[in-house]
Protein backbone atom coordinates (compact mmCIF):
# COMPACT_ATOMS: atom_id res chain seq x y z
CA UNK A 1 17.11 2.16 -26.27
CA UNK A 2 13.54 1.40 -26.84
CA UNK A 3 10.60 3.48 -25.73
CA UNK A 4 8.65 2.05 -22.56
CA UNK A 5 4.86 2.52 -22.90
CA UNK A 6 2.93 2.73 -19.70
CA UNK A 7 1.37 -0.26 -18.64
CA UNK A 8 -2.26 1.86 -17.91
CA UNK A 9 -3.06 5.54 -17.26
CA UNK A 10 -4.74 6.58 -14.53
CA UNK A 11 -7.92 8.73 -14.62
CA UNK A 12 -8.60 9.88 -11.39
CA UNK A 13 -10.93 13.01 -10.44
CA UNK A 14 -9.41 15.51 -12.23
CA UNK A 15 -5.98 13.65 -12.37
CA UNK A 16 -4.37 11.87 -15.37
CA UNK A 17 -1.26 9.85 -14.51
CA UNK A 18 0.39 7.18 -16.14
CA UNK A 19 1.51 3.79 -14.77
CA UNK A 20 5.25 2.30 -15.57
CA UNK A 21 5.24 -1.42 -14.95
CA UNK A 22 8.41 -3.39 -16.44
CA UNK A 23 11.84 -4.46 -15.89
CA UNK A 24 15.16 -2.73 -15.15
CA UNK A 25 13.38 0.86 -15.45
CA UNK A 26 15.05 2.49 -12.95
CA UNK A 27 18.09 3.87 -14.70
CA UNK A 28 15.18 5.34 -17.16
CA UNK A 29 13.10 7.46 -15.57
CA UNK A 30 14.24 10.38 -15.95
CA UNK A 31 13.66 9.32 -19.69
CA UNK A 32 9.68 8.92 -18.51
CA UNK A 33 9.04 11.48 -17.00
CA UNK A 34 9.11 15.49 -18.13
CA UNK A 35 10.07 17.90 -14.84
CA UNK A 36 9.01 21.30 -14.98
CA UNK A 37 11.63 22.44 -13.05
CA UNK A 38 14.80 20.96 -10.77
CA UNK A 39 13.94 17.30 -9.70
CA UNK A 40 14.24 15.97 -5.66
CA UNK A 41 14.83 12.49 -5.36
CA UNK A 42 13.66 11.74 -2.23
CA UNK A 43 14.87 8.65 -0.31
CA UNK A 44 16.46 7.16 2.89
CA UNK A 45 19.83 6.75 3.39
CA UNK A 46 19.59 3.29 3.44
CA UNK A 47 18.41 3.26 -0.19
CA UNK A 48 20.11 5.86 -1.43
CA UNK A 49 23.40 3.56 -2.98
CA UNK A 50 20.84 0.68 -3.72
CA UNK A 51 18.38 2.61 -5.54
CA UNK A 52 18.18 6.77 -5.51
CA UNK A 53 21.48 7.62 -6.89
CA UNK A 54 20.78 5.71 -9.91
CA UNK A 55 16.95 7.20 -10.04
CA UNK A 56 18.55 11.09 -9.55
CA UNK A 57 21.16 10.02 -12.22
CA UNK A 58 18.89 9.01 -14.77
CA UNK A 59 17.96 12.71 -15.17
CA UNK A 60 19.74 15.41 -17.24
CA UNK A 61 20.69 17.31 -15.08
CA UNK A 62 20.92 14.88 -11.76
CA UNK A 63 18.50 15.44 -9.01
CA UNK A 64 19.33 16.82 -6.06
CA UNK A 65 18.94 13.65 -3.19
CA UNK A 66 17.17 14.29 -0.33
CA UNK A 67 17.55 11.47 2.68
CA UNK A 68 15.06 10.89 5.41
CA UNK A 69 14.84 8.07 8.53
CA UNK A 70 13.17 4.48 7.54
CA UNK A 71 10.88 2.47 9.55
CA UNK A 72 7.54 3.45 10.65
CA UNK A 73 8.44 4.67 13.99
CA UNK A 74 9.50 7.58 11.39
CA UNK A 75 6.56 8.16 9.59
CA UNK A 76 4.98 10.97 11.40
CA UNK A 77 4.28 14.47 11.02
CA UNK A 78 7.61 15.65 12.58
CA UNK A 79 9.58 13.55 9.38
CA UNK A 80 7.07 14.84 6.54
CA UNK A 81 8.01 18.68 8.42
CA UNK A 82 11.96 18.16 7.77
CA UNK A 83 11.48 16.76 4.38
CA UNK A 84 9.98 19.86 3.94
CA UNK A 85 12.91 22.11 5.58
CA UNK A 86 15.13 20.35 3.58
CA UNK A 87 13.64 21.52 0.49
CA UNK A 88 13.05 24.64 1.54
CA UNK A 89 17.42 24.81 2.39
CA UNK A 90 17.97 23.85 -1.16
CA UNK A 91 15.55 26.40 -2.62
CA UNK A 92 12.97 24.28 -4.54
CA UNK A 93 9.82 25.86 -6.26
CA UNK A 94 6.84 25.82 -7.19
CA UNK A 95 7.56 23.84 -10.12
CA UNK A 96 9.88 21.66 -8.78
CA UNK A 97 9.20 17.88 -8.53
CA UNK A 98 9.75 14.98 -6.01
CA UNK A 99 10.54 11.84 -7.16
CA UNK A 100 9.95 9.53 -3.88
CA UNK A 101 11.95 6.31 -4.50
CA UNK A 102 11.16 3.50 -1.37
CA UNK A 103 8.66 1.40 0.09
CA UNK A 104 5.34 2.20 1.40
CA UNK A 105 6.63 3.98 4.34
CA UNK A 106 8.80 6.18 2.52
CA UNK A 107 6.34 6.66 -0.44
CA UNK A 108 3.60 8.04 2.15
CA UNK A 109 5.90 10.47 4.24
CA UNK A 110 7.95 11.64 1.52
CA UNK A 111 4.64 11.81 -0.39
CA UNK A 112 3.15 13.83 1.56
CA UNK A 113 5.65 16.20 2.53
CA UNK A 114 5.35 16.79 -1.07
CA UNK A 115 1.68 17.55 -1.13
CA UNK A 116 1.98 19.84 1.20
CA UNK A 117 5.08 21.85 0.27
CA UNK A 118 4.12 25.07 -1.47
CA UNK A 119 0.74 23.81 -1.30
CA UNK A 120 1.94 20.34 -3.33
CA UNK A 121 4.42 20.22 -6.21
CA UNK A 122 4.68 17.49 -8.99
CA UNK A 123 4.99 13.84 -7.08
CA UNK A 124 6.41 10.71 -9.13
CA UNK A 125 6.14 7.20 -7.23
CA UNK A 126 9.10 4.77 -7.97
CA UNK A 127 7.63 1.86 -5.42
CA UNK A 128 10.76 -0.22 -4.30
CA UNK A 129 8.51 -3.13 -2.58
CA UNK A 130 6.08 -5.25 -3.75
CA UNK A 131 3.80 -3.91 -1.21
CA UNK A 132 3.98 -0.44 -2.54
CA UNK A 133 3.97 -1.06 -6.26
CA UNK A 134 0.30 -2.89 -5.65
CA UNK A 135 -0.93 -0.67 -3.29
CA UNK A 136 0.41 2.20 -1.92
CA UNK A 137 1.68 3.80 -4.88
CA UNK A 138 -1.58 3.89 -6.52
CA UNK A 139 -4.88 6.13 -5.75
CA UNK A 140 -3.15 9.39 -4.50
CA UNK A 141 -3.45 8.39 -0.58
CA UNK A 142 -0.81 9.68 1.22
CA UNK A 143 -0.69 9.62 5.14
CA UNK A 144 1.68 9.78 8.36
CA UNK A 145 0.88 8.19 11.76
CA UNK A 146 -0.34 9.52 14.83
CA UNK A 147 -0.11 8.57 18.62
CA UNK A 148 -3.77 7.49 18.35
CA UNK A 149 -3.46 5.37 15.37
CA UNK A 150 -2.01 4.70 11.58
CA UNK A 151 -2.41 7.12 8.97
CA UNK A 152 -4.89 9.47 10.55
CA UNK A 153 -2.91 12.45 9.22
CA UNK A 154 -3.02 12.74 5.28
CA UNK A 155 -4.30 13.73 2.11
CA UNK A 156 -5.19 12.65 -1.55
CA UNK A 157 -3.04 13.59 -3.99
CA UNK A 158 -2.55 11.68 -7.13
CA UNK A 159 0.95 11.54 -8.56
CA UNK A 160 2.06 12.81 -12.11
CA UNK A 161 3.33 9.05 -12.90
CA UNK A 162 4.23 5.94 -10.94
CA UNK A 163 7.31 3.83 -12.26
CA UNK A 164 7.69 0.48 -10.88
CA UNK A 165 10.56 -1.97 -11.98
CA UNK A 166 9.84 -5.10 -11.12
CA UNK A 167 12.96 -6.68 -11.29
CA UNK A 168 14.08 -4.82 -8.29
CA UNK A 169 12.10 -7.53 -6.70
CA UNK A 170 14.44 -10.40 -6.77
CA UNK A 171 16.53 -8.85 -3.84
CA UNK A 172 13.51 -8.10 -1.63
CA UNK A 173 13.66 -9.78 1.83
CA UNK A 174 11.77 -12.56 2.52
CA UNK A 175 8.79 -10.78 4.67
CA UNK A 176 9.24 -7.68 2.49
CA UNK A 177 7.84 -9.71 -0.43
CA UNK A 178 5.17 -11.50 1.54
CA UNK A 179 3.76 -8.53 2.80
CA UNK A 180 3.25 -7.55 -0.93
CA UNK A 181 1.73 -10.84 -1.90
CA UNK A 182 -0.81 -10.69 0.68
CA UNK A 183 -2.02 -6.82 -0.25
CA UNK A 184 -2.01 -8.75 -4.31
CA UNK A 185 -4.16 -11.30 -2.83
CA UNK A 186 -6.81 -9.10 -1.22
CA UNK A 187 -7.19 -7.48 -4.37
CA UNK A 188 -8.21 -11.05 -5.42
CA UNK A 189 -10.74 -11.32 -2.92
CA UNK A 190 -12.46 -8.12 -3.97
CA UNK A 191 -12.64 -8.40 -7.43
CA UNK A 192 -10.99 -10.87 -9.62
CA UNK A 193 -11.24 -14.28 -8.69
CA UNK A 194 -8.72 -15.30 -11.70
CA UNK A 195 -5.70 -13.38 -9.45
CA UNK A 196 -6.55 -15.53 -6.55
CA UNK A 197 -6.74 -18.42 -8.14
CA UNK A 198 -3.48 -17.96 -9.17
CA UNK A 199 -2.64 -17.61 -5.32
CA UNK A 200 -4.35 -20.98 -5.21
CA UNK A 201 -2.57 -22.77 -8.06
CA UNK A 202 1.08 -21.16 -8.76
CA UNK A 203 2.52 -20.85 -5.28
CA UNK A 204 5.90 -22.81 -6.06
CA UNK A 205 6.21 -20.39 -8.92
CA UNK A 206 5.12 -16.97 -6.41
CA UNK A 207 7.31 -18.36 -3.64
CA UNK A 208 10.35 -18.41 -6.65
CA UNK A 209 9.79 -15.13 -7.54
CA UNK A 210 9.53 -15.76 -11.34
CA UNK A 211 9.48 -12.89 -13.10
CA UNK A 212 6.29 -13.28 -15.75
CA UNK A 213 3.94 -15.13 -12.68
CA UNK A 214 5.10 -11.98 -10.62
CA UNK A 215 4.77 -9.37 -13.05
CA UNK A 216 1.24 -10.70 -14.12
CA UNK A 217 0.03 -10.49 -10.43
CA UNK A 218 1.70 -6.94 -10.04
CA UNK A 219 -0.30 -6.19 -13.11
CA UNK A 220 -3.62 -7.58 -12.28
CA UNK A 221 -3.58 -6.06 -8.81
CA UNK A 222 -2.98 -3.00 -9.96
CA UNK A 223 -5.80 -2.95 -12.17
CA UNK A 224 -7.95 -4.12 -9.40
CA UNK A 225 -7.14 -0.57 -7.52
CA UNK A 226 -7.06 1.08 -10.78
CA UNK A 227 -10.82 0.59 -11.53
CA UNK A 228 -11.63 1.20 -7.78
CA UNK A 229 -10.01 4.88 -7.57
CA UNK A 230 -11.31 6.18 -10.93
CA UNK A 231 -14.55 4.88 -9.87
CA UNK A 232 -13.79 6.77 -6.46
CA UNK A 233 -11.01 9.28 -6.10
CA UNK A 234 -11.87 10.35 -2.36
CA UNK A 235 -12.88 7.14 -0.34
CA UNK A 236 -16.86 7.78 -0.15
CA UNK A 237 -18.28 4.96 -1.53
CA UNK A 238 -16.70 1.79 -3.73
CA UNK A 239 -12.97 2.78 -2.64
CA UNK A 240 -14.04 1.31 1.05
CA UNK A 241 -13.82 -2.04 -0.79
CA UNK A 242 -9.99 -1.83 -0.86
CA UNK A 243 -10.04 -1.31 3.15
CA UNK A 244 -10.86 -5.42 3.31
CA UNK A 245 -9.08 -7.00 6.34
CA UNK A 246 -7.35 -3.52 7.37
CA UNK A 247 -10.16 -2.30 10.18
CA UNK A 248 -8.37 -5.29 12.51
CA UNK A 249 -5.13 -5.66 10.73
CA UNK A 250 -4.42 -1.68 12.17
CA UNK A 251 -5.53 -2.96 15.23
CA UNK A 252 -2.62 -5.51 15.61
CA UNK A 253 0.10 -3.54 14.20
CA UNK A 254 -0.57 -0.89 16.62
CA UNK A 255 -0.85 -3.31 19.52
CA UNK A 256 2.49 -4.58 18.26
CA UNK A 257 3.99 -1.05 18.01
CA UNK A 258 4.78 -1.58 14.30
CA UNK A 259 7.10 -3.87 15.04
CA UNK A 260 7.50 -7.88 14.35
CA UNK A 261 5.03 -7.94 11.15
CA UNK A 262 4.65 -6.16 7.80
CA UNK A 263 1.45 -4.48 7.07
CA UNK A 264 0.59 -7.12 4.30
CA UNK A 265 0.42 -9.55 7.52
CA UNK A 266 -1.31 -7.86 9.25
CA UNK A 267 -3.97 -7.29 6.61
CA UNK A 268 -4.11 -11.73 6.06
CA UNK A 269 -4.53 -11.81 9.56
CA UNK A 270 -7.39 -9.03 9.45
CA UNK A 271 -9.27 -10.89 6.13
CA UNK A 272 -8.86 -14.20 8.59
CA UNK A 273 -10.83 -11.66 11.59
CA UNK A 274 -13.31 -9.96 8.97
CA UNK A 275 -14.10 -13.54 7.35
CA UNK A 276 -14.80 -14.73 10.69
CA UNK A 277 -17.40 -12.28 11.49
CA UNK A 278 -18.98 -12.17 7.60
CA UNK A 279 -19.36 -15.80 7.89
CA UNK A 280 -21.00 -15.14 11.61
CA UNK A 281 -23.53 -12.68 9.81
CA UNK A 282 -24.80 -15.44 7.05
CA UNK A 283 -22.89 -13.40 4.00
CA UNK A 284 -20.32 -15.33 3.83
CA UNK A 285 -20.48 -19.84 3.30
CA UNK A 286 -17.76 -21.13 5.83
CA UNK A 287 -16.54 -23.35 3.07
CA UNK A 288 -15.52 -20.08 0.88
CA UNK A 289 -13.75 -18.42 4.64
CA UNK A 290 -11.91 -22.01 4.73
CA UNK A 291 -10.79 -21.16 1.23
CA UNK A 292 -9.42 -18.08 1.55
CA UNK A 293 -8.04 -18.84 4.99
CA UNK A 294 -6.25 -21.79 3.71
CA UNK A 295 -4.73 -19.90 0.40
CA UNK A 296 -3.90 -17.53 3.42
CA UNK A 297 -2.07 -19.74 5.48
CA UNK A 298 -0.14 -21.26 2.82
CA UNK A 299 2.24 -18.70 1.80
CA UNK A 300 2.96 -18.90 6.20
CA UNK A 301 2.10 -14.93 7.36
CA UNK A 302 4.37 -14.26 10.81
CA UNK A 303 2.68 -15.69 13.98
CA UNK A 304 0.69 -13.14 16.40
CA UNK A 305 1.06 -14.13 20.11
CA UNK A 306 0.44 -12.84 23.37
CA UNK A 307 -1.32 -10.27 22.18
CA UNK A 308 -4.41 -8.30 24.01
CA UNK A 309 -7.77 -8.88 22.43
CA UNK A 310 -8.83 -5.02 23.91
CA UNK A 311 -5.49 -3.81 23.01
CA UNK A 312 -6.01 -4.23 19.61
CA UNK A 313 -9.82 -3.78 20.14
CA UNK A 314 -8.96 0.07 21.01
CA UNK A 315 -6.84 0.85 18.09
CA UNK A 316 -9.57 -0.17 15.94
CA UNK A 317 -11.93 2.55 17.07
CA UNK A 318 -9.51 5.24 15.64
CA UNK A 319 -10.09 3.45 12.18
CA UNK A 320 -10.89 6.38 9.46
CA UNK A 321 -12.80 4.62 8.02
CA UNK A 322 -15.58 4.97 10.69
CA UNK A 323 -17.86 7.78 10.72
CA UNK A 324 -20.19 8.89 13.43
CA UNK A 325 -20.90 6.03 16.05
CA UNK A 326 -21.05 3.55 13.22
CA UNK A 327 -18.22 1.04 12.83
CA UNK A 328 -17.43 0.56 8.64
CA UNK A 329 -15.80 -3.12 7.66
CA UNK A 330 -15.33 -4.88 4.33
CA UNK A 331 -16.76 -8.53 4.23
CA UNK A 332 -16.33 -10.54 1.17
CA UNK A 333 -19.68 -12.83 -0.27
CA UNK A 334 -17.44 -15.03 -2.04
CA UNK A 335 -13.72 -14.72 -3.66
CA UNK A 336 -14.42 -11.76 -6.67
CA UNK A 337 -16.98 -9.94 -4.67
CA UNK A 338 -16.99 -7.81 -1.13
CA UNK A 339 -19.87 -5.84 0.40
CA UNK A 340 -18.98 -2.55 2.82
CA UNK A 341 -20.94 -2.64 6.03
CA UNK A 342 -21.62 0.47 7.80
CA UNK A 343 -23.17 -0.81 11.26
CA UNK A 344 -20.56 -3.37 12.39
CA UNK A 345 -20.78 -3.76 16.25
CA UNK A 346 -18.18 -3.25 18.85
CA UNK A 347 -18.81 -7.10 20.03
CA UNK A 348 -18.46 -8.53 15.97
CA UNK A 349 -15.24 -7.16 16.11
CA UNK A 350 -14.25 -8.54 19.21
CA UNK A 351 -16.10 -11.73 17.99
CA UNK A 352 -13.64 -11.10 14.81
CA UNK A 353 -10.30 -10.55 16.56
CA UNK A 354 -11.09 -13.52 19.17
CA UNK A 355 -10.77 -15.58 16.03
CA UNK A 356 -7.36 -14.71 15.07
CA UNK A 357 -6.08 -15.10 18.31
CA UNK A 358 -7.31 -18.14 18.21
CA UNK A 359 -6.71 -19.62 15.02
């Protein structure tokens, strides 16, 4: 079997981990990666026969499985605190590690049960969605929900190695996958215009899934968040940029109760919203919004209807990413480059919301 190099490694703060990107690497990484002590695969149920049995396998001797609920409903403080029991029953240590195997729900709860346990033991992402293996999995930001808004209850805690196989990708539902290409196409808009042009110009080959076109994005993307962690491990300053189109994308999936639209939807709809009020503010041309809105609308995010303007208005004041009174968006000056502005009003972001509702 032939050795699997990492695709990048990861400086971040004091961290060091190494990225995994390939094909069929799932049955190898236990082969990657070098416990200290037993290994905890942790997973739901649902995933467990798909994906976590073969991940727990992999290692000599197996992991131990540990099962939790999907769907975000679940991610919350009460799952992350009988993840925890659970480990405690089977008598892990200090220098025991989890291995979190699922999306970005799964990767975030599990996560951070993990970073918490004992104080945090070793942490390995294996990102089973396209979502997670360009976003969540990378940067060491791990979160659960609250009644007052999404992820308000976390930590940063980088991993000791992400492995993503891409080929798992092929059987990813429909939505699943979109949600993923729109988080890959942000990164576009922040900082490399050469990934969205390839939003632009191969989207019979993105829609089809082919394996070099989607590996290449998965790639570039992750680079994209690569360079913006190391540059900022703890959110104060450039790692805002990554935060594009989510101030009013959390907005609408808590006004539709997590339910009827991935978070990568969310966020097109939310760069539609921020665009809106950049190009109201004279930073960004119109013709560059109709651009991006139109690369936006061609891969066909879910429909939002019938939703309230103020509903989503007052999720958006629980945003983290607000300090103070002031109100903190991302607005890009043209594909490849994106500004963070600290005194957004309370009336731009309605002005911003109004025109996704409306679009």
């Amino acid at each position: 079997m032939t050795s699997v190099e990492p695709f990048l490694v990861i400086q971040q703060g004091s961290s060091r981990y190494p990225v995994f990107v390939g094909r069929d690497l799932l049955g190898r990484v236990g082969s990657l990666i070098k416990p200290r002590g037993r290994v905890f695969v942790i997973t739901s149920e649902e995933l467990t026969a798909r994906f976590g049995k073969r991940v727990a396998e992999s290692f000599e001797p197996h992991a131990d499985v540990v099962t939790m609920r999907e769907g975000e409903p679940n991610k919350t403080i009460a799952t992350a605190e009988a993840i925890v029991g659970e480990l405690l029953a089977r008598n892990a240590k200090r220098d025991s590690m989890a291995v979190v195997v699922g999306g970005g729900m799964i990767g975030d709860t599990a996560g951070f049960a993990a970073s918490i346990f004992l104080r945090g033991i070793d942490l390995v992402h294996v990102p089973t969605t396209l979502l997670a293996q360009v976003d969540s999995s990378i940067g060491g930001k791990l979160a659960v929900n609250h009644a007052k808004g999404k992820n308000l209850i976390g930590s940063f805690y980088a991993p000791v190695a992400v492995v993503s196989d891409t080929s798992i990708l092929a059987s990813l539902p429909a939505h699943e996958f979109l949600s993923g290409l729109y988080e890959a196409m942000k990164g576009g808009v922040i900082s490399d215009v050469a990934l969205f042009e390839a939003f632009e110009s191969q989207r019979e080959a993105i829609n089809a899934r082919e394996p070099e076109v989607i590996d290449e994005l998965i790639r570039r993307k992750i680079r994209v968040k690569a360079e913006i962690v190391s540059a900022d491990e703890r959110e104060a300053d450039m790692r805002r940029l990554l935060n594009y189109g989510h101030t009013i994308a959390h907005g609408i999936e808590a006004a539709m109760k997590y339910q009827g639209i991935t978070h990568g939807e969310a966020v097109a709809w939310g760069m539609i919203g921020a665009n809106a009020i950049a190009v109201r503010r004279g930073l960004l041309p119109r013709d560059e919004a109709g651009r991006i809105e139109r690369t936006i609308r061609a891969y066909q995010p879910s429909a939002i209807t019938g939703l309230d303007a103020r509903a989503i208005a007052a999720a958006t004041e629980h945003d983290k990413k607000n300090t103070g009174s002031s109100r903190v968006m991302v607005f890009p000056r043209r594909v490849g480059e994106c500004v963070v502005v600290s005194d957004v009003t309370e009336e731009e972001i309605a002005y911003g919301i109004d025109a996704v509702l409306s679009s």
